[in-house]
PDBML (XML) file of the C-alpha atoms, coordinates in Angstrom:
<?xml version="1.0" encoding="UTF-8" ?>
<PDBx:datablock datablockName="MODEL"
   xmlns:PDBx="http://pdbml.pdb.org/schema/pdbx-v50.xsd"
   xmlns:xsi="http://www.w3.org/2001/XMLSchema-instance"
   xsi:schemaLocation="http://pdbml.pdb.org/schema/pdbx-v50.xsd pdbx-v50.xsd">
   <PDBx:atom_siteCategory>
      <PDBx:atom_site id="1">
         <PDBx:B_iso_or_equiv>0.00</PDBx:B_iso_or_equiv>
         <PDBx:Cartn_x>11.632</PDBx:Cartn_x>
         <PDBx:Cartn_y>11.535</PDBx:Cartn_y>
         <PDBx:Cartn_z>-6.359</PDBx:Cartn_z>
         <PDBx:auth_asym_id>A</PDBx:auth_asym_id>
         <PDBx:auth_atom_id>CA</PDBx:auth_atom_id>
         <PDBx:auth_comp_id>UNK</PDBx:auth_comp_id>
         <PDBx:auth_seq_id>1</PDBx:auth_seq_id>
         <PDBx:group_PDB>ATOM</PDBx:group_PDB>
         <PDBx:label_alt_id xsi:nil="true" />
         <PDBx:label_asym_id>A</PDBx:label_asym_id>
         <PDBx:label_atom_id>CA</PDBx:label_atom_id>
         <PDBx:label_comp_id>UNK</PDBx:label_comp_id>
         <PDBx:label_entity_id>1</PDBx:label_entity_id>
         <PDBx:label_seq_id>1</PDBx:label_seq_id>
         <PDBx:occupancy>1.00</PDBx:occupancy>
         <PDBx:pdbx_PDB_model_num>1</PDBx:pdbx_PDB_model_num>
         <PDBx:type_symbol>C</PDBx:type_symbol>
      </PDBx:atom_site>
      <PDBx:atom_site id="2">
         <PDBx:B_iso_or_equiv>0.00</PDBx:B_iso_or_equiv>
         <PDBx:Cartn_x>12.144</PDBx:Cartn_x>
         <PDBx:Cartn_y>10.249</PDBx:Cartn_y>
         <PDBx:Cartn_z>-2.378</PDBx:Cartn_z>
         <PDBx:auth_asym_id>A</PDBx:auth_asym_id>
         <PDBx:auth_atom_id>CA</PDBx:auth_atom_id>
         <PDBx:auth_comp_id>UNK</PDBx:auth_comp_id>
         <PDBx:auth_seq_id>2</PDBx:auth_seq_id>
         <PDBx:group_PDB>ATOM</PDBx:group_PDB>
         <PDBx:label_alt_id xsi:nil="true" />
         <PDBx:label_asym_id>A</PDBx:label_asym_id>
         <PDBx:label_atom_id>CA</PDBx:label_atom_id>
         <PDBx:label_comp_id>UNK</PDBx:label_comp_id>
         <PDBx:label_entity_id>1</PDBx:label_entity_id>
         <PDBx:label_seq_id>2</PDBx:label_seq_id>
         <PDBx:occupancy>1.00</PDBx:occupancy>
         <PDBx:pdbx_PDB_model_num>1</PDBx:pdbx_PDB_model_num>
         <PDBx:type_symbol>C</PDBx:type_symbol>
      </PDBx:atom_site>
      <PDBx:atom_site id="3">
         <PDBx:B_iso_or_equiv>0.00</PDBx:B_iso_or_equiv>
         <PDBx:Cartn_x>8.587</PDBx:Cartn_x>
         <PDBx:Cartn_y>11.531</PDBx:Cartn_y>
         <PDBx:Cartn_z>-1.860</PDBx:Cartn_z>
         <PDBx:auth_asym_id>A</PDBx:auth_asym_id>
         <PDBx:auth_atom_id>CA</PDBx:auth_atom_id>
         <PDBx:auth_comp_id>UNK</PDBx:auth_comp_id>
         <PDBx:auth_seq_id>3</PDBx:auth_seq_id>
         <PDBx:group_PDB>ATOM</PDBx:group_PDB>
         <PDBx:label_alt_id xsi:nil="true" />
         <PDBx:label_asym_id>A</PDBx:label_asym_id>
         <PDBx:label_atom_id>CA</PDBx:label_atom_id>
         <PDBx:label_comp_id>UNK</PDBx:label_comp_id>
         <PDBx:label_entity_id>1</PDBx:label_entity_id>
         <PDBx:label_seq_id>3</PDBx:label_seq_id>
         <PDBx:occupancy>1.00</PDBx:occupancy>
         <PDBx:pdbx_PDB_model_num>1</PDBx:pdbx_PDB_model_num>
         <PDBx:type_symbol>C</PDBx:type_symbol>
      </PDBx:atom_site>
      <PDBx:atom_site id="4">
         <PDBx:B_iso_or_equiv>0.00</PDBx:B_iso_or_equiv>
         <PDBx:Cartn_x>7.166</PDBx:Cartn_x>
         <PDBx:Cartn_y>9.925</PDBx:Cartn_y>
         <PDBx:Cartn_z>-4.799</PDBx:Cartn_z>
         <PDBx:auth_asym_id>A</PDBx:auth_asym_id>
         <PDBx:auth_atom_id>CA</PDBx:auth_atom_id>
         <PDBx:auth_comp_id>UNK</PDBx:auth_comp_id>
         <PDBx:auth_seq_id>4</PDBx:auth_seq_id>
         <PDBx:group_PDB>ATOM</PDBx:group_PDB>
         <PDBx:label_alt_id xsi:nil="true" />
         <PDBx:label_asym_id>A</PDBx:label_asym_id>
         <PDBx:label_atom_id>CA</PDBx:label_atom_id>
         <PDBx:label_comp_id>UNK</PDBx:label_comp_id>
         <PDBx:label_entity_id>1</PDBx:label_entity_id>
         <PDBx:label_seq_id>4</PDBx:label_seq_id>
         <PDBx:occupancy>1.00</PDBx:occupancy>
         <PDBx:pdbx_PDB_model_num>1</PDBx:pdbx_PDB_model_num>
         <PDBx:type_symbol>C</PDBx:type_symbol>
      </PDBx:atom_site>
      <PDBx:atom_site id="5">
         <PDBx:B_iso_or_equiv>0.00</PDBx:B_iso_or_equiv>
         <PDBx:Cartn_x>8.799</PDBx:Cartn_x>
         <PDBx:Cartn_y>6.439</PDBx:Cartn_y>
         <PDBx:Cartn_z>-3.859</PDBx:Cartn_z>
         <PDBx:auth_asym_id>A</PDBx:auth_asym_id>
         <PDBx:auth_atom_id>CA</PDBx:auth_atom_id>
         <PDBx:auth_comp_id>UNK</PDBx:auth_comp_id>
         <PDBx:auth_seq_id>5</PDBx:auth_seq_id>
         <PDBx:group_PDB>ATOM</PDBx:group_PDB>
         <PDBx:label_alt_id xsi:nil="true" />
         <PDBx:label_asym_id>A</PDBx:label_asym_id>
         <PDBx:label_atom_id>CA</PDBx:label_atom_id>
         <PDBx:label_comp_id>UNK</PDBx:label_comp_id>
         <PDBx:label_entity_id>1</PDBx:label_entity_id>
         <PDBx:label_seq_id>5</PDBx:label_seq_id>
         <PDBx:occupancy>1.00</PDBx:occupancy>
         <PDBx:pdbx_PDB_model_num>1</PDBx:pdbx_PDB_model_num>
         <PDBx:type_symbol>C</PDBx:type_symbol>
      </PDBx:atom_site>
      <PDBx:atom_site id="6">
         <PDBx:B_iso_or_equiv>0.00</PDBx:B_iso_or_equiv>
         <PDBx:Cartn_x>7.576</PDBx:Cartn_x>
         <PDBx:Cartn_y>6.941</PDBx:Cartn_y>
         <PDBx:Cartn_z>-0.118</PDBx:Cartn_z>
         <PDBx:auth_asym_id>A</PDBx:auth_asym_id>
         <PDBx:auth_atom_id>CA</PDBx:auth_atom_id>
         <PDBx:auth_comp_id>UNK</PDBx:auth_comp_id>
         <PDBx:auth_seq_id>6</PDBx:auth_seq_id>
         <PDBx:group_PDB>ATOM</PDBx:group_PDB>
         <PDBx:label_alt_id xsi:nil="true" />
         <PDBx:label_asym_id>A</PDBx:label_asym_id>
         <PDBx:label_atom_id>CA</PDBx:label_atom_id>
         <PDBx:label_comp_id>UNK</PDBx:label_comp_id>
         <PDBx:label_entity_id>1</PDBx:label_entity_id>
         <PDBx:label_seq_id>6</PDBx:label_seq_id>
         <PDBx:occupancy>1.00</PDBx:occupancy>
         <PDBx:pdbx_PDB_model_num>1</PDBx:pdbx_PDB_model_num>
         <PDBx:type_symbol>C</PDBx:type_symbol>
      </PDBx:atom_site>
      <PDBx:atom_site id="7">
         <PDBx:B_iso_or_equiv>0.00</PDBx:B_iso_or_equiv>
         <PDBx:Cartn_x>4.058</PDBx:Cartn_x>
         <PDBx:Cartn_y>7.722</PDBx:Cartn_y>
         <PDBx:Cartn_z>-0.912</PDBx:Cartn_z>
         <PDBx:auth_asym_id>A</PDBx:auth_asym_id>
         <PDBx:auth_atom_id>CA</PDBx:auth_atom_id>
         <PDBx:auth_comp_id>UNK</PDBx:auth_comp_id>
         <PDBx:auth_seq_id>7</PDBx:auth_seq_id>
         <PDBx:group_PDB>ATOM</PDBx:group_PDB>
         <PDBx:label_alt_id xsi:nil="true" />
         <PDBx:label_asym_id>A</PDBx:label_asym_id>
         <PDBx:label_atom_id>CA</PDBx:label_atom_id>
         <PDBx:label_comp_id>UNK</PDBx:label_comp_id>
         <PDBx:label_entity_id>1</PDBx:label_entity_id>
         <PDBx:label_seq_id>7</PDBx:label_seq_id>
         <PDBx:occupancy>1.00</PDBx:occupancy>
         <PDBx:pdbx_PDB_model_num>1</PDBx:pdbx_PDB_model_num>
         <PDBx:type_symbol>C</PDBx:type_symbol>
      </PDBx:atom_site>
      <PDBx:atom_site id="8">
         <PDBx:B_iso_or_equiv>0.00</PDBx:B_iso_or_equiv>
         <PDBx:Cartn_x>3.349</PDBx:Cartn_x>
         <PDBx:Cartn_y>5.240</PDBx:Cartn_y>
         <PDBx:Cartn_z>-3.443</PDBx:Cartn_z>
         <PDBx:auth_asym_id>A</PDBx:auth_asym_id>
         <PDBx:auth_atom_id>CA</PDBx:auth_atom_id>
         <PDBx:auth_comp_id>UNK</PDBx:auth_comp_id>
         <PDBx:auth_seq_id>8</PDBx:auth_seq_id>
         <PDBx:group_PDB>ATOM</PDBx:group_PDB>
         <PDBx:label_alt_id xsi:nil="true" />
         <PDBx:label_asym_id>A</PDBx:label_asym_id>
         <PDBx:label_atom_id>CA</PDBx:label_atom_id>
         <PDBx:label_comp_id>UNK</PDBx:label_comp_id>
         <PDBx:label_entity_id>1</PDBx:label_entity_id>
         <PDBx:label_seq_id>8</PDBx:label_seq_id>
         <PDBx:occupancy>1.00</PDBx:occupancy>
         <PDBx:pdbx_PDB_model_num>1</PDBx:pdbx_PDB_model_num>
         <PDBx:type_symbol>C</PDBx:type_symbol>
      </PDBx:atom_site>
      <PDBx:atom_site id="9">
         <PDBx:B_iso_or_equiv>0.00</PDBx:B_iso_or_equiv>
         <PDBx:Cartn_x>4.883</PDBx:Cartn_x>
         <PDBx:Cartn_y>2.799</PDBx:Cartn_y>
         <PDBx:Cartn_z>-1.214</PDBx:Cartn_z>
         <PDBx:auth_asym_id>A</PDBx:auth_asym_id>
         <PDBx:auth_atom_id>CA</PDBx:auth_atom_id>
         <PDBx:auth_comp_id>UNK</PDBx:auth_comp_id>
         <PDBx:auth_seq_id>9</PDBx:auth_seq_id>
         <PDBx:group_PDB>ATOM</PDBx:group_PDB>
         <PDBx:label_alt_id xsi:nil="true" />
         <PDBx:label_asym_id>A</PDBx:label_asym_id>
         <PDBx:label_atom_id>CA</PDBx:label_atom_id>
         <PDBx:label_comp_id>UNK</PDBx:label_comp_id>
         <PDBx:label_entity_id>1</PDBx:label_entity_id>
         <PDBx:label_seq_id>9</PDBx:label_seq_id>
         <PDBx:occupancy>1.00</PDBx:occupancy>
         <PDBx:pdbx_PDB_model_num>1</PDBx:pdbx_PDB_model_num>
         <PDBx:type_symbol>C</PDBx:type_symbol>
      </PDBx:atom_site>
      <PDBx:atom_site id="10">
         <PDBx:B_iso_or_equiv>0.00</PDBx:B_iso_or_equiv>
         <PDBx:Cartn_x>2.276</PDBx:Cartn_x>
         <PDBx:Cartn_y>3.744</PDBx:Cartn_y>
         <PDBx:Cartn_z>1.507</PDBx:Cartn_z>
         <PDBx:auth_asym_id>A</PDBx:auth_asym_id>
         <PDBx:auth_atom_id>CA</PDBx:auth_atom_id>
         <PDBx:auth_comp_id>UNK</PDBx:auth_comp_id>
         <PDBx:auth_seq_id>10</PDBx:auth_seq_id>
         <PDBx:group_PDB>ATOM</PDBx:group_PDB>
         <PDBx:label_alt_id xsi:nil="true" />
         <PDBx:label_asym_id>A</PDBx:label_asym_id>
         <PDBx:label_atom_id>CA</PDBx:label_atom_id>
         <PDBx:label_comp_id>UNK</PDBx:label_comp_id>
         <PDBx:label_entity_id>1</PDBx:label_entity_id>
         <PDBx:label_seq_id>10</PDBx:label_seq_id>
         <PDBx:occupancy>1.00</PDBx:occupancy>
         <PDBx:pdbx_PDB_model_num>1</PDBx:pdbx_PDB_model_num>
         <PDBx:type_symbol>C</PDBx:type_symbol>
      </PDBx:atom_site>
      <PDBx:atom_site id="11">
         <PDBx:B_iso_or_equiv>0.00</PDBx:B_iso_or_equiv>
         <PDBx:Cartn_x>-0.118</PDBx:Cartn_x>
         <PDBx:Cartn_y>3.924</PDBx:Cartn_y>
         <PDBx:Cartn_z>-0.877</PDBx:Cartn_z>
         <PDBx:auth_asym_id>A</PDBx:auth_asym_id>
         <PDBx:auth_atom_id>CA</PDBx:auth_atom_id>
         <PDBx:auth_comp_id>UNK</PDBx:auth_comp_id>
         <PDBx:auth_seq_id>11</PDBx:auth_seq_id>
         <PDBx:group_PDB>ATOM</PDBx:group_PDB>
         <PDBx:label_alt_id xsi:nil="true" />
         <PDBx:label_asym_id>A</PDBx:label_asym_id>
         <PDBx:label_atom_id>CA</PDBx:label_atom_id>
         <PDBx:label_comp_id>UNK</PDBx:label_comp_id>
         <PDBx:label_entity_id>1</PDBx:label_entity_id>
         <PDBx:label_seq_id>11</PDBx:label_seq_id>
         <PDBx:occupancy>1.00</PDBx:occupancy>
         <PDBx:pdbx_PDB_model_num>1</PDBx:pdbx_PDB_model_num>
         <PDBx:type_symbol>C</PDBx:type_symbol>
      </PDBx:atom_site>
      <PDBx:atom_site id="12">
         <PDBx:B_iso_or_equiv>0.00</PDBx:B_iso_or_equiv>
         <PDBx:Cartn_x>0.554</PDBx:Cartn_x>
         <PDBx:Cartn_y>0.422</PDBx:Cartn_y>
         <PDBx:Cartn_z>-2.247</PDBx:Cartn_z>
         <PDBx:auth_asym_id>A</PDBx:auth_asym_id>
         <PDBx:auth_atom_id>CA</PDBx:auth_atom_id>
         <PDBx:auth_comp_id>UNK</PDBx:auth_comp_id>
         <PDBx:auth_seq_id>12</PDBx:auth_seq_id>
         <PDBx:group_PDB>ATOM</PDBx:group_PDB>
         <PDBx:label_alt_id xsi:nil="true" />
         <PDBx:label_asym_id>A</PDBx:label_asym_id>
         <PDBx:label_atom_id>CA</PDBx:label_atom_id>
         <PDBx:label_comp_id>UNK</PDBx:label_comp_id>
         <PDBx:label_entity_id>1</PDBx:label_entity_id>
         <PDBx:label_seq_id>12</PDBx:label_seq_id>
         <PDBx:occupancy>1.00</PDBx:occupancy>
         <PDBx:pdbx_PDB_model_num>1</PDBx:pdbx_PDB_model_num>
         <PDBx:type_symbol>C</PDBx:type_symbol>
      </PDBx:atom_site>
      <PDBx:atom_site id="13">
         <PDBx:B_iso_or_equiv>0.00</PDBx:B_iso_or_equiv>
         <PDBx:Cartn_x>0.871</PDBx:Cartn_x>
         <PDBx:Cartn_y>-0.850</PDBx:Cartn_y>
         <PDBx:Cartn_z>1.381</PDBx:Cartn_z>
         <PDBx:auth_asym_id>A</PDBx:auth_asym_id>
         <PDBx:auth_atom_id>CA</PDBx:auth_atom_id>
         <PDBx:auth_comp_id>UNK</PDBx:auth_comp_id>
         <PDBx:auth_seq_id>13</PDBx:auth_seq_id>
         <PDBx:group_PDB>ATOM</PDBx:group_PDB>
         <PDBx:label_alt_id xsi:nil="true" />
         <PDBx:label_asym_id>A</PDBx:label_asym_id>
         <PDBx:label_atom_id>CA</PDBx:label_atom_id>
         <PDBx:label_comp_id>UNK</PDBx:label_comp_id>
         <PDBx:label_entity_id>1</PDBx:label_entity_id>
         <PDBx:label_seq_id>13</PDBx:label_seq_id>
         <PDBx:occupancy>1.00</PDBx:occupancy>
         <PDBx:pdbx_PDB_model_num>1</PDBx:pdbx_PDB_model_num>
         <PDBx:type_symbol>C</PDBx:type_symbol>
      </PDBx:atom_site>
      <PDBx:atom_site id="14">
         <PDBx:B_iso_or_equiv>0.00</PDBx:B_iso_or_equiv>
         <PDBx:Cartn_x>-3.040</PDBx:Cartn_x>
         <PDBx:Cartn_y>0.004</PDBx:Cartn_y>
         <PDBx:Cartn_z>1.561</PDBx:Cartn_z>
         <PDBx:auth_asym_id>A</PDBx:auth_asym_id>
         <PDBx:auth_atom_id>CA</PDBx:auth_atom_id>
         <PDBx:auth_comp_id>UNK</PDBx:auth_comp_id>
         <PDBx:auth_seq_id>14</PDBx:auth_seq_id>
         <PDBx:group_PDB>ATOM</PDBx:group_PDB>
         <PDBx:label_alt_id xsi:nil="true" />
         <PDBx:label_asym_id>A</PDBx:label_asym_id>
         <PDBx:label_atom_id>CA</PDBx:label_atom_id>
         <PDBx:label_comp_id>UNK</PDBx:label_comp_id>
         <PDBx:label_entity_id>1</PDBx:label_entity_id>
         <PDBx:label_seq_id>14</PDBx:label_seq_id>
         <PDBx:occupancy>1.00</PDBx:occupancy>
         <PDBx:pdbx_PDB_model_num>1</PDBx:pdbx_PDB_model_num>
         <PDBx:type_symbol>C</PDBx:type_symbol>
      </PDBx:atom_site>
      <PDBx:atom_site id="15">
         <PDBx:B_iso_or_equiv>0.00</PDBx:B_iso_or_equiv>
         <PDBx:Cartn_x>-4.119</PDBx:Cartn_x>
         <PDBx:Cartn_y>-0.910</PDBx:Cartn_y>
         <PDBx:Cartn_z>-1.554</PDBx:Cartn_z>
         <PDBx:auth_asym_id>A</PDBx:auth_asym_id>
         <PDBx:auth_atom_id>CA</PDBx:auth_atom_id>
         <PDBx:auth_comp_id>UNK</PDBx:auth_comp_id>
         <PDBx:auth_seq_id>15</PDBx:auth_seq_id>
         <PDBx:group_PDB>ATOM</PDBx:group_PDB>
         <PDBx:label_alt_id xsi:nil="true" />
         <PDBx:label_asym_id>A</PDBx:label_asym_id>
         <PDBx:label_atom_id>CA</PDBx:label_atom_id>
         <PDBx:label_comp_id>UNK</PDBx:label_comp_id>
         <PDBx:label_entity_id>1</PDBx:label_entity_id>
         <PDBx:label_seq_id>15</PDBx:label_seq_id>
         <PDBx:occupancy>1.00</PDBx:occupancy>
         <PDBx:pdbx_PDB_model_num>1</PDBx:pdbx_PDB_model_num>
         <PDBx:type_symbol>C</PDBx:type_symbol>
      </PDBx:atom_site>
      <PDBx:atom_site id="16">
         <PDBx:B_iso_or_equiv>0.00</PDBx:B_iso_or_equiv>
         <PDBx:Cartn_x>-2.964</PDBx:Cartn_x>
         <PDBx:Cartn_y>-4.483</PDBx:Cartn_y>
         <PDBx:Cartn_z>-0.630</PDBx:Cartn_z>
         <PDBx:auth_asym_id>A</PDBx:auth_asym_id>
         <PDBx:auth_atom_id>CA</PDBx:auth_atom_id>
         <PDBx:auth_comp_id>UNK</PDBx:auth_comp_id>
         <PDBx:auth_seq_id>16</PDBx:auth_seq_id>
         <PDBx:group_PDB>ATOM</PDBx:group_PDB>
         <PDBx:label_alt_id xsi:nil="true" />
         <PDBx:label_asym_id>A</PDBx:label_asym_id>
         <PDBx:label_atom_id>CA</PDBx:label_atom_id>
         <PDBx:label_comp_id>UNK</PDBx:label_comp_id>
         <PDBx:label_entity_id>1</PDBx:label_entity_id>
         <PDBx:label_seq_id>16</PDBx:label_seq_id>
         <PDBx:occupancy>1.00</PDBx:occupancy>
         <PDBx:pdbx_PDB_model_num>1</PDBx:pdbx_PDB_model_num>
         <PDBx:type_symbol>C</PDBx:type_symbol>
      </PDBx:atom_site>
      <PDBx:atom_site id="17">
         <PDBx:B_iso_or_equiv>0.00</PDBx:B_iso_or_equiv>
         <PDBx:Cartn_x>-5.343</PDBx:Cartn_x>
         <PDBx:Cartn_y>-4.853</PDBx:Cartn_y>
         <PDBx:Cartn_z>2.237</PDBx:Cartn_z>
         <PDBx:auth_asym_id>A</PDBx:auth_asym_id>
         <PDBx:auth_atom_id>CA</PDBx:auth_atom_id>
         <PDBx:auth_comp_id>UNK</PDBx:auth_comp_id>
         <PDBx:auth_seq_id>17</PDBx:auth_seq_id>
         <PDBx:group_PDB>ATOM</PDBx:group_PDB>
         <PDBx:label_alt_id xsi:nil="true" />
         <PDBx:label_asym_id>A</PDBx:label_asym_id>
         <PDBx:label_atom_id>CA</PDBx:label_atom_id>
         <PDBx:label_comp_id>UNK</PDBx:label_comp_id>
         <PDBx:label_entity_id>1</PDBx:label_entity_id>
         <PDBx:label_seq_id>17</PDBx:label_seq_id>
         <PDBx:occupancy>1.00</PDBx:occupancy>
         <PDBx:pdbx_PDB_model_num>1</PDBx:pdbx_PDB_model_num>
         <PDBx:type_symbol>C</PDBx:type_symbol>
      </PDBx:atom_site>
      <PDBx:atom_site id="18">
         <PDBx:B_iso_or_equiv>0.00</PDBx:B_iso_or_equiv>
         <PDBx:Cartn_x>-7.918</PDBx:Cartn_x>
         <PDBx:Cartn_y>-4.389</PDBx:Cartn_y>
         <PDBx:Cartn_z>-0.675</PDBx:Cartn_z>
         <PDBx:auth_asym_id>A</PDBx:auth_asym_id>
         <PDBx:auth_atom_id>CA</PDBx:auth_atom_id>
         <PDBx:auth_comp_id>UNK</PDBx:auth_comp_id>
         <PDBx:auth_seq_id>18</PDBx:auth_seq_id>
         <PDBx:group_PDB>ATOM</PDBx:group_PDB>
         <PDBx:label_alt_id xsi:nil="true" />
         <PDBx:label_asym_id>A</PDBx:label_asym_id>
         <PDBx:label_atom_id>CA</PDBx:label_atom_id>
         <PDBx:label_comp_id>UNK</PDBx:label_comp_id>
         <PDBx:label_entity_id>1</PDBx:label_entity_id>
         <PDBx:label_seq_id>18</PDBx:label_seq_id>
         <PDBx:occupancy>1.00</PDBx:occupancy>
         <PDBx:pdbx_PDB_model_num>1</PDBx:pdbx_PDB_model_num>
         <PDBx:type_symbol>C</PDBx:type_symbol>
      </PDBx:atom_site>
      <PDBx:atom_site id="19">
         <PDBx:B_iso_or_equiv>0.00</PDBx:B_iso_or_equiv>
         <PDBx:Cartn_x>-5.962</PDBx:Cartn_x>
         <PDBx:Cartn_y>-7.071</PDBx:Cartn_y>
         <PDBx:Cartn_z>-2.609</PDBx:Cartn_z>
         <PDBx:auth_asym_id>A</PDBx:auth_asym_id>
         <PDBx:auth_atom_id>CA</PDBx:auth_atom_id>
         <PDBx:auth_comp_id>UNK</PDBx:auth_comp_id>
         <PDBx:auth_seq_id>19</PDBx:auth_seq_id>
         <PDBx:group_PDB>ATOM</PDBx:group_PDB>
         <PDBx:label_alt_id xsi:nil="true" />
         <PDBx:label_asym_id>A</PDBx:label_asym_id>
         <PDBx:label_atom_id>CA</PDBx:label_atom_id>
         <PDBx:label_comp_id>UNK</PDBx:label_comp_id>
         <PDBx:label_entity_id>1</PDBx:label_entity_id>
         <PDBx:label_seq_id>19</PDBx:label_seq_id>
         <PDBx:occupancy>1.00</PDBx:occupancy>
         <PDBx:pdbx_PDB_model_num>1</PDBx:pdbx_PDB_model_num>
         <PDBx:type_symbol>C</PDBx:type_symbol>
      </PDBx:atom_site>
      <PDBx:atom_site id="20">
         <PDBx:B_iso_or_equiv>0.00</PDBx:B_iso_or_equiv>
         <PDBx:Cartn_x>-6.058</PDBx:Cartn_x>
         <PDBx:Cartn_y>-9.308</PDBx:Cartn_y>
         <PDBx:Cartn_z>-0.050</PDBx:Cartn_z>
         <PDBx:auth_asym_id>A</PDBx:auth_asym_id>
         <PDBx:auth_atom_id>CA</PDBx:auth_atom_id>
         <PDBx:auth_comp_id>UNK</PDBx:auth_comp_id>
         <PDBx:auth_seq_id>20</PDBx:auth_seq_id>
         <PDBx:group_PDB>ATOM</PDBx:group_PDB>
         <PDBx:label_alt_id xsi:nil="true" />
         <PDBx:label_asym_id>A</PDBx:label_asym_id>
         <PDBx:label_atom_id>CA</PDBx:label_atom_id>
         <PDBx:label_comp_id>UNK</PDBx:label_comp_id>
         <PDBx:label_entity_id>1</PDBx:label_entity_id>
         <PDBx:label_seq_id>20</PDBx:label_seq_id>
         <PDBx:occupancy>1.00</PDBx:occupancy>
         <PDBx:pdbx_PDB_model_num>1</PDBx:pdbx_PDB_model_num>
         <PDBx:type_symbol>C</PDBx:type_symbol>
      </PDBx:atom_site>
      <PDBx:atom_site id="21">
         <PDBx:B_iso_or_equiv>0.00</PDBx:B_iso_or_equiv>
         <PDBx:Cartn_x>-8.867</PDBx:Cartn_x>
         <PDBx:Cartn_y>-8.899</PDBx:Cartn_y>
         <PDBx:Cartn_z>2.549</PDBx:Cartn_z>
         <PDBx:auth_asym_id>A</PDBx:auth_asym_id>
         <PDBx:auth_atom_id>CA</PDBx:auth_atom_id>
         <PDBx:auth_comp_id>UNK</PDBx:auth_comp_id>
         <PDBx:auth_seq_id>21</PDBx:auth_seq_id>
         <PDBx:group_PDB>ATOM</PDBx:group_PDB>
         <PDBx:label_alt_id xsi:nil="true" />
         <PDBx:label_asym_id>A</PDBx:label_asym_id>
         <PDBx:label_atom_id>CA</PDBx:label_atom_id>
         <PDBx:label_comp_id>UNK</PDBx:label_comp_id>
         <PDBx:label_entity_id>1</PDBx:label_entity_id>
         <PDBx:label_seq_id>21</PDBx:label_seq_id>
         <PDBx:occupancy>1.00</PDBx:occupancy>
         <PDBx:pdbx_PDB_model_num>1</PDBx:pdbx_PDB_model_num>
         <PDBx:type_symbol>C</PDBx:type_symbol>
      </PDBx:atom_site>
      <PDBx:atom_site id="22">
         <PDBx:B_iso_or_equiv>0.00</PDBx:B_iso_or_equiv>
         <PDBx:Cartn_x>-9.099</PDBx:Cartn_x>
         <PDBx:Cartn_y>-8.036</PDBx:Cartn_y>
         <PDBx:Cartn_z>5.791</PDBx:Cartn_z>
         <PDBx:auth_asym_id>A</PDBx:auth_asym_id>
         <PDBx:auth_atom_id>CA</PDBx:auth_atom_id>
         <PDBx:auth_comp_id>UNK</PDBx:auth_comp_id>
         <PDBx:auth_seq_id>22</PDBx:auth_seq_id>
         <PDBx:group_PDB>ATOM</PDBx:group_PDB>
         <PDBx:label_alt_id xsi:nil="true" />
         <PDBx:label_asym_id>A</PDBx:label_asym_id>
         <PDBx:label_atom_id>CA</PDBx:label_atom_id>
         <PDBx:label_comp_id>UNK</PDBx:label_comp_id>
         <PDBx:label_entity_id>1</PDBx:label_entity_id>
         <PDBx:label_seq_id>22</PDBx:label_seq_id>
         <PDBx:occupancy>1.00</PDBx:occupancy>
         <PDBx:pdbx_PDB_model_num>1</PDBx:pdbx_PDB_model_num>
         <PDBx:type_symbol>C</PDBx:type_symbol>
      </PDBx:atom_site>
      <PDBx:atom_site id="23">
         <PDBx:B_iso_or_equiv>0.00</PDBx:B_iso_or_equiv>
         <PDBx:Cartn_x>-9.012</PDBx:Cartn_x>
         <PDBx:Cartn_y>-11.209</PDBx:Cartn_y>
         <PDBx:Cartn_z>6.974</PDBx:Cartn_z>
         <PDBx:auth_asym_id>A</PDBx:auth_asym_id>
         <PDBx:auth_atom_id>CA</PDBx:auth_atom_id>
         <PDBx:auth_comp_id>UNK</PDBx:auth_comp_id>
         <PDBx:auth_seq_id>23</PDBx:auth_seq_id>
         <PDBx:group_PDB>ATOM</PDBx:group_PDB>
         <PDBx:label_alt_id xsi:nil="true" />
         <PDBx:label_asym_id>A</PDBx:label_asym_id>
         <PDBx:label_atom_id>CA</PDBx:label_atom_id>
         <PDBx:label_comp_id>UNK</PDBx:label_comp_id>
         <PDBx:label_entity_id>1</PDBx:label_entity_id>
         <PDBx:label_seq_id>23</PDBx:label_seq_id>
         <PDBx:occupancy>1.00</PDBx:occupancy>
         <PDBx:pdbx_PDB_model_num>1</PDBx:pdbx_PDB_model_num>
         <PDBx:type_symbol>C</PDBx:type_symbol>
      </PDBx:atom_site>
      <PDBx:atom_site id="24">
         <PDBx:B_iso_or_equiv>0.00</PDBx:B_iso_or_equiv>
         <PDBx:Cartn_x>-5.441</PDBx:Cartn_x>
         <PDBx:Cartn_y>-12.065</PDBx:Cartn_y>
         <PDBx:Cartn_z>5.796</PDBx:Cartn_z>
         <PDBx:auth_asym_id>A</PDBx:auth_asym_id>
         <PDBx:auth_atom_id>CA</PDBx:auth_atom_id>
         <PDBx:auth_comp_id>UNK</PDBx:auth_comp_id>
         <PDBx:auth_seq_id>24</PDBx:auth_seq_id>
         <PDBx:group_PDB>ATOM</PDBx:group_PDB>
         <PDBx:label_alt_id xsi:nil="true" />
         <PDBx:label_asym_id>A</PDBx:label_asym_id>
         <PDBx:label_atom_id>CA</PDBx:label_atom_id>
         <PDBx:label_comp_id>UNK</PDBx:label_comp_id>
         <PDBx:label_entity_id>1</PDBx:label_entity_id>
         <PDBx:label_seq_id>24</PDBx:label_seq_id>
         <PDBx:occupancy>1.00</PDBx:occupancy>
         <PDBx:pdbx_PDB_model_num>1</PDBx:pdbx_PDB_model_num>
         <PDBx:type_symbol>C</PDBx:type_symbol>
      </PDBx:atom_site>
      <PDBx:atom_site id="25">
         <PDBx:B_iso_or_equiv>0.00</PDBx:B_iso_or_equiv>
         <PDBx:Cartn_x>-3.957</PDBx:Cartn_x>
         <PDBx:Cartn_y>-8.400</PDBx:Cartn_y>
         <PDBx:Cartn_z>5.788</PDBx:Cartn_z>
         <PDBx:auth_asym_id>A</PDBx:auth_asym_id>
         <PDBx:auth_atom_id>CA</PDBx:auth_atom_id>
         <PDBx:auth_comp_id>UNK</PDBx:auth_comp_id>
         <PDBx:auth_seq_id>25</PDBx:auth_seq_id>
         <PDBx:group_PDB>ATOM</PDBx:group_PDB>
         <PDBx:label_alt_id xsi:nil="true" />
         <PDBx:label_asym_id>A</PDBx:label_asym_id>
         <PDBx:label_atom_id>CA</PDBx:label_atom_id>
         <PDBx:label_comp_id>UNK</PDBx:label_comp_id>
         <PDBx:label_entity_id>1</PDBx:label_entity_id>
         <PDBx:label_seq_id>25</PDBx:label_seq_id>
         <PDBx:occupancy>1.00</PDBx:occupancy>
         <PDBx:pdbx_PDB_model_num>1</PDBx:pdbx_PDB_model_num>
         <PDBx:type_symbol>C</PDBx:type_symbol>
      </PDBx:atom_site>
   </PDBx:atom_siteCategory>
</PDBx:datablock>
C-alpha cells in the first residue's frame, strides 16, 4: 500500500505538468 501511495503520487505529480502546461508547471 506505501508503494501504491508513492507511485501514484509521482505519477500524479507528472500528470499535472500535462494539466497545467509547461509554461506554469
Amino acid at each position: 500500500e506505501d508503494l501504491r501511495k508513492a507511485v501514484a503520487a509521482d505519477v500524479r505529480r507528472a500528470a499535472r505538468v500535462l494539466e497545467h502546461g509547461l509554461a506554469t508547471s
